[in-house]
Protein backbone atom coordinates (compact mmCIF):
# COMPACT_ATOMS: atom_id res chain seq x y z
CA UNK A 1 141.59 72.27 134.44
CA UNK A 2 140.54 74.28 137.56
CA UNK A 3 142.96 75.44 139.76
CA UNK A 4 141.45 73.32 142.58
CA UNK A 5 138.44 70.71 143.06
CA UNK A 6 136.64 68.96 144.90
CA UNK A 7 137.12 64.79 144.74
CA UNK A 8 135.28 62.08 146.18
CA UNK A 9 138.13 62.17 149.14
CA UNK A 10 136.18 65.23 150.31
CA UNK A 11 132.19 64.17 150.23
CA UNK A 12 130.42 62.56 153.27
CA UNK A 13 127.49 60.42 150.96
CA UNK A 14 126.48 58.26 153.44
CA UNK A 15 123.01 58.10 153.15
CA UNK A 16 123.03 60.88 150.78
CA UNK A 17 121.31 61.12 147.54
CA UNK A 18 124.12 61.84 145.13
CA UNK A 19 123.45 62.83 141.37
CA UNK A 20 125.81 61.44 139.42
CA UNK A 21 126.41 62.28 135.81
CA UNK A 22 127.99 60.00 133.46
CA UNK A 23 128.38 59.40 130.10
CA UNK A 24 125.96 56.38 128.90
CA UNK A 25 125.84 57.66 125.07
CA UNK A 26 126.82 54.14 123.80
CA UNK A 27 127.20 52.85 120.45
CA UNK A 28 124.01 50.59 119.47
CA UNK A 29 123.92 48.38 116.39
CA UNK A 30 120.49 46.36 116.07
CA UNK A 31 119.32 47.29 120.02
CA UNK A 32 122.71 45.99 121.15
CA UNK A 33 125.50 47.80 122.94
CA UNK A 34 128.66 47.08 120.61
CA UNK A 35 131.12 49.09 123.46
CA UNK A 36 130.99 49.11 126.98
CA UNK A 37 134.06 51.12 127.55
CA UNK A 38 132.19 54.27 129.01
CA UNK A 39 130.36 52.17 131.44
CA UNK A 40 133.31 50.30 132.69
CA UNK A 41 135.25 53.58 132.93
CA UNK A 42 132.73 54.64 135.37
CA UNK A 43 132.18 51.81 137.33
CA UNK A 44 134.72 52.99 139.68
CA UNK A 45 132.76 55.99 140.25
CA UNK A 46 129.42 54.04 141.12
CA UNK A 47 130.76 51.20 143.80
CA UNK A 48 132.85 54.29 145.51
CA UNK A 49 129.54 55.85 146.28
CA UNK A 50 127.76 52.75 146.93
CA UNK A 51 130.52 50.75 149.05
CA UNK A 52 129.89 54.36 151.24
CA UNK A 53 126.42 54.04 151.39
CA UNK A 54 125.23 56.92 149.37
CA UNK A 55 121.80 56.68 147.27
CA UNK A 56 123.20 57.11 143.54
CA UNK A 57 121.24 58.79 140.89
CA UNK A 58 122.63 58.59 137.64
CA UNK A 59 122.35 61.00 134.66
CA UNK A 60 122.93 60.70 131.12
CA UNK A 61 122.01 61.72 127.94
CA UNK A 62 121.94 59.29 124.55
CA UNK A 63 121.91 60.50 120.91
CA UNK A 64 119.88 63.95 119.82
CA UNK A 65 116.62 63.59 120.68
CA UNK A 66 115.78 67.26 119.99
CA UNK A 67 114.31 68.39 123.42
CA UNK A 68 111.62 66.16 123.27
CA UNK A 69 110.89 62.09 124.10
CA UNK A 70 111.70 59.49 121.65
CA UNK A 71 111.39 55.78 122.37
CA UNK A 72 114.35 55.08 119.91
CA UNK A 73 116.43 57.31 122.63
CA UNK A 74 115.46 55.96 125.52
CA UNK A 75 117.89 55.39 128.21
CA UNK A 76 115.85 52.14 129.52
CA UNK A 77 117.57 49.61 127.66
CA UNK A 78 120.93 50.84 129.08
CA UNK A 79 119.83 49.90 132.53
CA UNK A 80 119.74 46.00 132.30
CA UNK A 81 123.88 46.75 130.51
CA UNK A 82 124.78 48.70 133.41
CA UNK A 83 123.70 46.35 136.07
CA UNK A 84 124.99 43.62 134.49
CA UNK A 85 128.69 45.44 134.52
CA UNK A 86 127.94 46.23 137.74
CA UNK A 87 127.04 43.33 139.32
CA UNK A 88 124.12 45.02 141.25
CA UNK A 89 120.51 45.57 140.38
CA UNK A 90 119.77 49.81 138.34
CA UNK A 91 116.19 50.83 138.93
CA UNK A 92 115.02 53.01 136.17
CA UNK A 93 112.60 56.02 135.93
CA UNK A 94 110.89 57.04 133.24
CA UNK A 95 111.92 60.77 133.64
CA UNK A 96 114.34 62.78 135.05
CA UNK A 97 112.43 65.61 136.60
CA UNK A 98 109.05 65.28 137.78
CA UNK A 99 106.88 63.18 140.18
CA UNK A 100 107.93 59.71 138.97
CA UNK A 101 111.71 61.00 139.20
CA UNK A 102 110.93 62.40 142.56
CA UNK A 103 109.01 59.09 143.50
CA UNK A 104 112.03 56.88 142.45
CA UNK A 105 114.98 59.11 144.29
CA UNK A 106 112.60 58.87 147.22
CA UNK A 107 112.53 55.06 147.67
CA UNK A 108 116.25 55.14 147.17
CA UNK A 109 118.24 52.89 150.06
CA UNK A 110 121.25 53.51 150.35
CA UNK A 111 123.46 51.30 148.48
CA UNK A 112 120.93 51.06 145.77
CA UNK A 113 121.61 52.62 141.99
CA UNK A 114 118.89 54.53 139.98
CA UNK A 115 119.15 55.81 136.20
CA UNK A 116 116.68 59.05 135.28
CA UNK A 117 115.63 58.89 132.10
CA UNK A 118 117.64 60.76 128.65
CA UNK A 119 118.22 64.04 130.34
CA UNK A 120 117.58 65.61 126.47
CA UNK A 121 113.91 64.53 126.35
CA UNK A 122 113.59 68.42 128.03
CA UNK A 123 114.36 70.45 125.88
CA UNK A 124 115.86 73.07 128.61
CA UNK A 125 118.52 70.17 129.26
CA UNK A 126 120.70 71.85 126.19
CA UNK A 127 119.86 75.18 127.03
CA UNK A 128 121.07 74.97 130.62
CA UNK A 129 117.64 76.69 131.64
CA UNK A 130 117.38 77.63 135.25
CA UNK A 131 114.22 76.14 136.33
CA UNK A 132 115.27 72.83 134.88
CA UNK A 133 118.31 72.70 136.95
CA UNK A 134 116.19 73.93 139.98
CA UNK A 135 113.83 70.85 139.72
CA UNK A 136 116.84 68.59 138.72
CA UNK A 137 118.52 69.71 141.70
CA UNK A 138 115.53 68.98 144.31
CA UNK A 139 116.59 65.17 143.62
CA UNK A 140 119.63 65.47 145.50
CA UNK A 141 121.50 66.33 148.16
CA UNK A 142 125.34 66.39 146.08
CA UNK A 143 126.30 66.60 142.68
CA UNK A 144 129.05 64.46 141.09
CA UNK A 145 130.40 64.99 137.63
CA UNK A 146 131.96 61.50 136.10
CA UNK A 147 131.42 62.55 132.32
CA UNK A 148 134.41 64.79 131.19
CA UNK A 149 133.70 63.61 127.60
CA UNK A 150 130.38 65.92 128.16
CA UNK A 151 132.05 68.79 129.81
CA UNK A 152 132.65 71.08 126.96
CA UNK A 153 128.88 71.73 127.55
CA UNK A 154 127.07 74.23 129.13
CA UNK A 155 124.04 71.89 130.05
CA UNK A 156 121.93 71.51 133.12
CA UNK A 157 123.11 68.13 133.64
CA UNK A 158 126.97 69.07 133.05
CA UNK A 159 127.21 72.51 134.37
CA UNK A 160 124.00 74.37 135.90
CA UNK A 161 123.83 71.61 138.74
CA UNK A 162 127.42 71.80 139.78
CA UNK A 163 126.55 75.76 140.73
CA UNK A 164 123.43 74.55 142.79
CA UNK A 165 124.77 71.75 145.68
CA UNK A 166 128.21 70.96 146.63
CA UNK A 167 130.09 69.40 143.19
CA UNK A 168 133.07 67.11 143.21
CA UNK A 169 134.55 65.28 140.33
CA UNK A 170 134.21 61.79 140.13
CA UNK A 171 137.05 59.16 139.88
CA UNK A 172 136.99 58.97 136.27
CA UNK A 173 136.48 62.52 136.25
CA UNK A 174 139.50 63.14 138.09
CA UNK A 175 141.80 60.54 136.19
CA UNK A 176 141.18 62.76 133.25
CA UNK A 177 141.77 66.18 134.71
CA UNK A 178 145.03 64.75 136.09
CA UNK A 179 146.45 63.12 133.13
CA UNK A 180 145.31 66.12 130.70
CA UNK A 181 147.71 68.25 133.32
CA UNK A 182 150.51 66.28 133.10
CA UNK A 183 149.74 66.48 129.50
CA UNK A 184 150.31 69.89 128.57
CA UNK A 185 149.51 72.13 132.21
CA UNK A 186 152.72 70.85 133.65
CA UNK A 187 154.11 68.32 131.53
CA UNK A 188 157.96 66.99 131.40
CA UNK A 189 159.98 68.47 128.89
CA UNK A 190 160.61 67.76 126.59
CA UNK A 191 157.22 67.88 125.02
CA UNK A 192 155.61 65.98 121.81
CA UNK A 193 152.36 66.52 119.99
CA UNK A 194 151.09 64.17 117.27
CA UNK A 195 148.27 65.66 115.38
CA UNK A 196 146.90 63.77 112.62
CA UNK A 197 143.43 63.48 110.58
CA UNK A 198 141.89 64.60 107.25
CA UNK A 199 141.78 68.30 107.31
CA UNK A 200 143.90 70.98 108.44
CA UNK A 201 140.94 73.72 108.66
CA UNK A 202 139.02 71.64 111.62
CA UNK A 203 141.87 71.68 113.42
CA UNK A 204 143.17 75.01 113.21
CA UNK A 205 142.71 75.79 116.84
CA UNK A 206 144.67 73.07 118.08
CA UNK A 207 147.18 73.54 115.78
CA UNK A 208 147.63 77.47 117.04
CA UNK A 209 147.20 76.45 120.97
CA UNK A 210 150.55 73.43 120.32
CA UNK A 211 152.96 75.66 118.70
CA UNK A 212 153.16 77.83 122.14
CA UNK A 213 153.30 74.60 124.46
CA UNK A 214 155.22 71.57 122.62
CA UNK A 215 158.69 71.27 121.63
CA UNK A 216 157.61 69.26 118.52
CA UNK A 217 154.06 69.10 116.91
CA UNK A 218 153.90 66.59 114.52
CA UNK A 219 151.77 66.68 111.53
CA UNK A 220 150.41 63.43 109.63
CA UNK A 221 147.80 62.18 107.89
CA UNK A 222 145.59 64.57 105.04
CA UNK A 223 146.58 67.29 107.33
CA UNK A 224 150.36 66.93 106.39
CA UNK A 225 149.77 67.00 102.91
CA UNK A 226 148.29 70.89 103.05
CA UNK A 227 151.41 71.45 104.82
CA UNK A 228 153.80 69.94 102.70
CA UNK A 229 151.89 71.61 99.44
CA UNK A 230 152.27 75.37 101.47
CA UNK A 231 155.85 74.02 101.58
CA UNK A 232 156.00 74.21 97.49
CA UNK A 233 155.92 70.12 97.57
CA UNK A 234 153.82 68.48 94.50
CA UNK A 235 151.46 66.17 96.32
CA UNK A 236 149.68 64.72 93.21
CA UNK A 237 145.92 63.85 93.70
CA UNK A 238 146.23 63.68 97.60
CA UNK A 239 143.46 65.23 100.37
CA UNK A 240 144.73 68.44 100.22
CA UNK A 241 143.32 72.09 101.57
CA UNK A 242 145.53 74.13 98.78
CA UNK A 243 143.57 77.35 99.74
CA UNK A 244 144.91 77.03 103.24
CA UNK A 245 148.37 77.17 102.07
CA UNK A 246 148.91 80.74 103.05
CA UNK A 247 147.60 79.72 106.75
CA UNK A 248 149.61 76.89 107.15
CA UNK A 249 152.71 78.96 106.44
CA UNK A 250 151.10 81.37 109.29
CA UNK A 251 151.27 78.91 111.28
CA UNK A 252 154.67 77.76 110.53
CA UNK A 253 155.96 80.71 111.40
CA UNK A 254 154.26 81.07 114.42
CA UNK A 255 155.72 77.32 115.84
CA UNK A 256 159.61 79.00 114.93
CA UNK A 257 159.03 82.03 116.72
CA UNK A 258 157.93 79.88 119.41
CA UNK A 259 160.77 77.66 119.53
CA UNK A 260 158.71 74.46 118.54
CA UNK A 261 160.07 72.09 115.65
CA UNK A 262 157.52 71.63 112.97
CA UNK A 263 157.52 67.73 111.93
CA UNK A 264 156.08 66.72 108.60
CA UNK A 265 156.47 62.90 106.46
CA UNK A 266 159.88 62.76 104.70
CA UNK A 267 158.57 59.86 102.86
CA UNK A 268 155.07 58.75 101.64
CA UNK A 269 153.43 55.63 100.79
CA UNK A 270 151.37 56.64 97.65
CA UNK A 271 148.67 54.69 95.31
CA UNK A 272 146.65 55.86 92.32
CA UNK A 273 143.52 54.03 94.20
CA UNK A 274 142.33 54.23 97.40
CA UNK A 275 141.24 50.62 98.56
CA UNK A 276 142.31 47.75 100.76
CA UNK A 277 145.49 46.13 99.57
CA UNK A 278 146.06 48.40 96.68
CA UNK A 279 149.06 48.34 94.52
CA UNK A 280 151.39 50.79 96.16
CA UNK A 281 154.66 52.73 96.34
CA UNK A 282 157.26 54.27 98.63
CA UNK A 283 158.09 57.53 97.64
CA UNK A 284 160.54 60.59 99.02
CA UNK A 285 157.69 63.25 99.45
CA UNK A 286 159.61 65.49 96.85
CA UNK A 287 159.19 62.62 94.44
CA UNK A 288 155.06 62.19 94.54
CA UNK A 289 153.82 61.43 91.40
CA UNK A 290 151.12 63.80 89.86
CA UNK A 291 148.73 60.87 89.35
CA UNK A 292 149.59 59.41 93.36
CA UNK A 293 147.59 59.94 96.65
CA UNK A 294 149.92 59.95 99.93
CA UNK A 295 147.67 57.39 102.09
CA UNK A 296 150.58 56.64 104.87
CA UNK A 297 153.55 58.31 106.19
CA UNK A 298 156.92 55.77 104.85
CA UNK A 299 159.77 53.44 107.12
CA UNK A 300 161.65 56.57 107.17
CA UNK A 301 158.98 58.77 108.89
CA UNK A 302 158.54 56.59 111.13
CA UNK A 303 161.89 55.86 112.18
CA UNK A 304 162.30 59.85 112.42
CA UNK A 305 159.17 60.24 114.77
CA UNK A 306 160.45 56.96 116.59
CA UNK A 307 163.40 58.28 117.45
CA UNK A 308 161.64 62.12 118.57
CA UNK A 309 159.59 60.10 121.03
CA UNK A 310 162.80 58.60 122.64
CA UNK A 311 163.89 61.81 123.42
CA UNK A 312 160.64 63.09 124.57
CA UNK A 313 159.00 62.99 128.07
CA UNK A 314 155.81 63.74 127.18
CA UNK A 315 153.30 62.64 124.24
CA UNK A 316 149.96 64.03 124.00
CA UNK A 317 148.50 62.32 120.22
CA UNK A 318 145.17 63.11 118.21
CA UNK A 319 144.59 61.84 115.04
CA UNK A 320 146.28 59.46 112.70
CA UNK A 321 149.10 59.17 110.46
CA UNK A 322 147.47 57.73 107.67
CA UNK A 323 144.32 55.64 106.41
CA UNK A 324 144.98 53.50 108.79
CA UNK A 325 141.62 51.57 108.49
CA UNK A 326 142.71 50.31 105.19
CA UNK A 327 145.45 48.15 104.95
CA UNK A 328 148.07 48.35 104.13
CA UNK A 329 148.00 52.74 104.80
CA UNK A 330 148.05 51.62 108.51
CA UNK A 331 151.59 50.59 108.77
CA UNK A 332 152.98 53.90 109.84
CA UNK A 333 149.71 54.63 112.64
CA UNK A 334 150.47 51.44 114.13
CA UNK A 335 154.55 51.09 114.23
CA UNK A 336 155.05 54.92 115.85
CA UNK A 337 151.65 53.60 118.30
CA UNK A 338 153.51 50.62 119.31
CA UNK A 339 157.15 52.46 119.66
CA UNK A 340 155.42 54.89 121.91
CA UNK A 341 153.37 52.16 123.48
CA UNK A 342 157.06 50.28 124.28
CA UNK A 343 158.31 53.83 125.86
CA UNK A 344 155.17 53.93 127.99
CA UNK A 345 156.05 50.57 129.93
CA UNK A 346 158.92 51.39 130.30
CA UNK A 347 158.24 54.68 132.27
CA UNK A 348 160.08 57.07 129.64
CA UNK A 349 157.09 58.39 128.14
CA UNK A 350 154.19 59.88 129.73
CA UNK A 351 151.53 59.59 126.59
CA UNK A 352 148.18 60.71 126.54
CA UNK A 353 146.01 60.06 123.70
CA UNK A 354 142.32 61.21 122.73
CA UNK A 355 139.90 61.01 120.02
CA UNK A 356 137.73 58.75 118.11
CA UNK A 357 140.11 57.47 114.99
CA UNK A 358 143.09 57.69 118.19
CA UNK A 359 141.55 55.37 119.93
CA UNK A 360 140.72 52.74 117.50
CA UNK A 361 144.07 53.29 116.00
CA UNK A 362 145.48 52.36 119.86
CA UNK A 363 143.03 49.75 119.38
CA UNK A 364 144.17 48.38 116.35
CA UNK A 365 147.82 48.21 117.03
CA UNK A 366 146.57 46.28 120.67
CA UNK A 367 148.31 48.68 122.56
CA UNK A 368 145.59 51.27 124.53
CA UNK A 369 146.38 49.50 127.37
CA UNK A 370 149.69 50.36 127.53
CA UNK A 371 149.39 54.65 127.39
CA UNK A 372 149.30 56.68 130.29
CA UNK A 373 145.90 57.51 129.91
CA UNK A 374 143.60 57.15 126.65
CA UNK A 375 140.22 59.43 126.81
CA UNK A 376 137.01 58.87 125.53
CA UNK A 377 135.92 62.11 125.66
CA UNK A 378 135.99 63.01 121.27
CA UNK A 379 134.68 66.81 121.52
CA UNK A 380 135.89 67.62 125.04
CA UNK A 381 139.23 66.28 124.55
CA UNK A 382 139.86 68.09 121.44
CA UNK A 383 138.61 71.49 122.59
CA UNK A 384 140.88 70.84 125.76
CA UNK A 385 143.60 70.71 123.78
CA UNK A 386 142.77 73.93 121.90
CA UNK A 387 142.99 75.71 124.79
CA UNK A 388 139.35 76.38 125.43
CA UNK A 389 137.77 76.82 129.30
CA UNK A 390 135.31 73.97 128.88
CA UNK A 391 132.09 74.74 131.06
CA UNK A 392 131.64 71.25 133.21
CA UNK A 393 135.35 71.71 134.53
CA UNK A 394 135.28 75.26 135.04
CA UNK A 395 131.80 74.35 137.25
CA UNK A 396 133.40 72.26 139.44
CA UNK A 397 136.73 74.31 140.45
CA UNK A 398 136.29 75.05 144.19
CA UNK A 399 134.73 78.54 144.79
């Protein structure tokens, strides 16, 4: 997060052509939009600058169209879903440089909503090339930035723009950078961090930023296994990375000389088959049998980690505890998700969650609603929790 930057409080848009980029990279299942979360979280964003008069452009990329146009890409369909949300008519253009871009910012009123076409059809979008920007630029007069789920990129639309008219973060925008702070760049003490997911080596990063900024990291799902087998445990035919053994130990030793507390399963919930409702077993993790896969963290886990969070302040949570898409390896995922959940209402627990499995796992257990803040952002979240400056932030601190 930037030291300082610029929010909608500051910008005059009245009558202003404002280029606003969000992030419209839906899911799409037979020409149909299946989520509209990212469109509702920037609906804030768009009446603001409307409701002020300001002519809004918007800009957004969908799916990897490889620098070039592809109908099966095309942002035009989203147009009718963000209206619709809206409540108030999006003119499209078929481009997002060029004379029918130009033509369509133009005849802007102000008020009135316009969506460029897939900024990715140019191929200089991903290279953050500086006559791209230049031309991208000439459509308006002030640049807002409502996608923090596309900020780890350096990318004309994300980055290259903020650098050429005055840049302020937009209200979505902002509600990240905020709750990310109180997160881990000034959070209450003391400190949680729940990391879960399949492997331990795409993670390593995150794991190496946490140990020098939580008071407890907590390890589940595949990734706790690799941990527990560096630990000399027999974890049977579990997901396991046993050639990172030596590195997890690195890293345990690292999080003590740090001061942070290490948290891995006590107890595992183990099957010799991985499907829904499989016969299954509650096991000590010492006692894993060599024909067993740990697909959930046990009651005793949980009612560790449960009682962790009550004495936390802070939870910042990425990844899940088990398979919790299959039942019943989603009993662990969902009871610590609810406990925390419980500890958010009642204002004891700031809790922050990210990711895509997070998210559906919040989802699952009905209680998203109920954290502090839950991002969308997959890539951008993650990387801000590793520690990394991430490009369409960094753009917009105040100069």
């Amino acid at each position: 997060m930037p030291a300082a930057f610029r929010s909608l409080d500051e910008a005059e848009v009245r009558d202003r052509r404002v280029l606003l980029r969000v992030d419209l990279n839906l899911p799409m299942q037979d020409g149909r939009v299946t989520d509209l979360l990212r469109v509702d979280r920037v609906l804030p964003t768009i009446r603001e600058l409307t409701t002020k008069g300001a002519r809004v452009i918007l800009l957004a990329h969908f799916g990897r169209p490889e620098g070039k146009p592809a109908d099966r890409y095309s942002l035009r369909p989203i147009a009718p879903v963000v209206a619709e949300r809206l409540g108030a008519p999006v003119a499209f253009a078929p481009d997002c440089v060029g004379p029918e871009a130009e033509q369509a910012a133009a005849g802007l009123r102000s008020g009135e909503v316009l969506l460029l076409e897939n900024t990715r059809f140019h191929a200089g979008e991903e290279k953050n090339d500086a006559d791209l920007a230049r031309r991208m630029a000439s459509l308006g007069d002030l640049y807002v930035n409502d996608a923090f789920s596309c900020a780890h990129r350096a990318h004309v639309s994300t980055e290259a723009l903020a650098r050429l008219l005055p840049a302020y973060a937009g209200r979505n925008m902002q509600a990240e950078l905020e709750a990310l702070d109180r997160a881990l760049g000034r959070p209450e003490r003391p400190v949680a961090a729940l990391v879960g997911g399949a492997k331990v080596s795409t993670k390593l990063d995150l794991l190496g930023n946490l140990v020098g900024k939580v008071d407890h990291l907590v390890i589940g799902g595949g990734m706790a296994n690799t941990f527990l087998a560096a630990r000399g445990r027999n974890v049977g035919r579990s997901l396991c990375e046993h050639d990172l053994g030596q590195t997890a130990r690195e890293i345990l030793a690292k999080a003590a000389a740090a001061g942070c507390r290490v948290v891995l399963p006590v107890d595992a919930v183990v099957a010799r088959e991985f499907k829904a409702d499989a016969a299954h077993e509650t096991v000590p993790v010492e006692n894993v049998p060599a024909d067993g896969m740990i697909l959930d963290i046990g009651p005793r886990s949980v009612t560790s980690l449960n009682e962790i969070l009550a004495g936390c302040r802070t939870l910042v949570w990425n990844g899940p505890l088990g398979a919790f898409e299959t039942r019943p390896f989603d009993r662990g995922t969902l009871a610590v998700a609810r406990h925390a959940a419980s500890l958010s209402r009642a204002g004891k627990l700031v809790s922050v969650a990210g990711g895509g499995d997070t998210v559906a796992a919040l989802a699952q257990a009905g209680v998203a609603a109920d954290f502090t803040y839950v991002s969308t952002a997959g890539g951008a979240f993650l990387e801000w929790m590793e520690g990394k400056v991430l490009p369409g932030v960094q753009a917009l601190a105040v100069r």
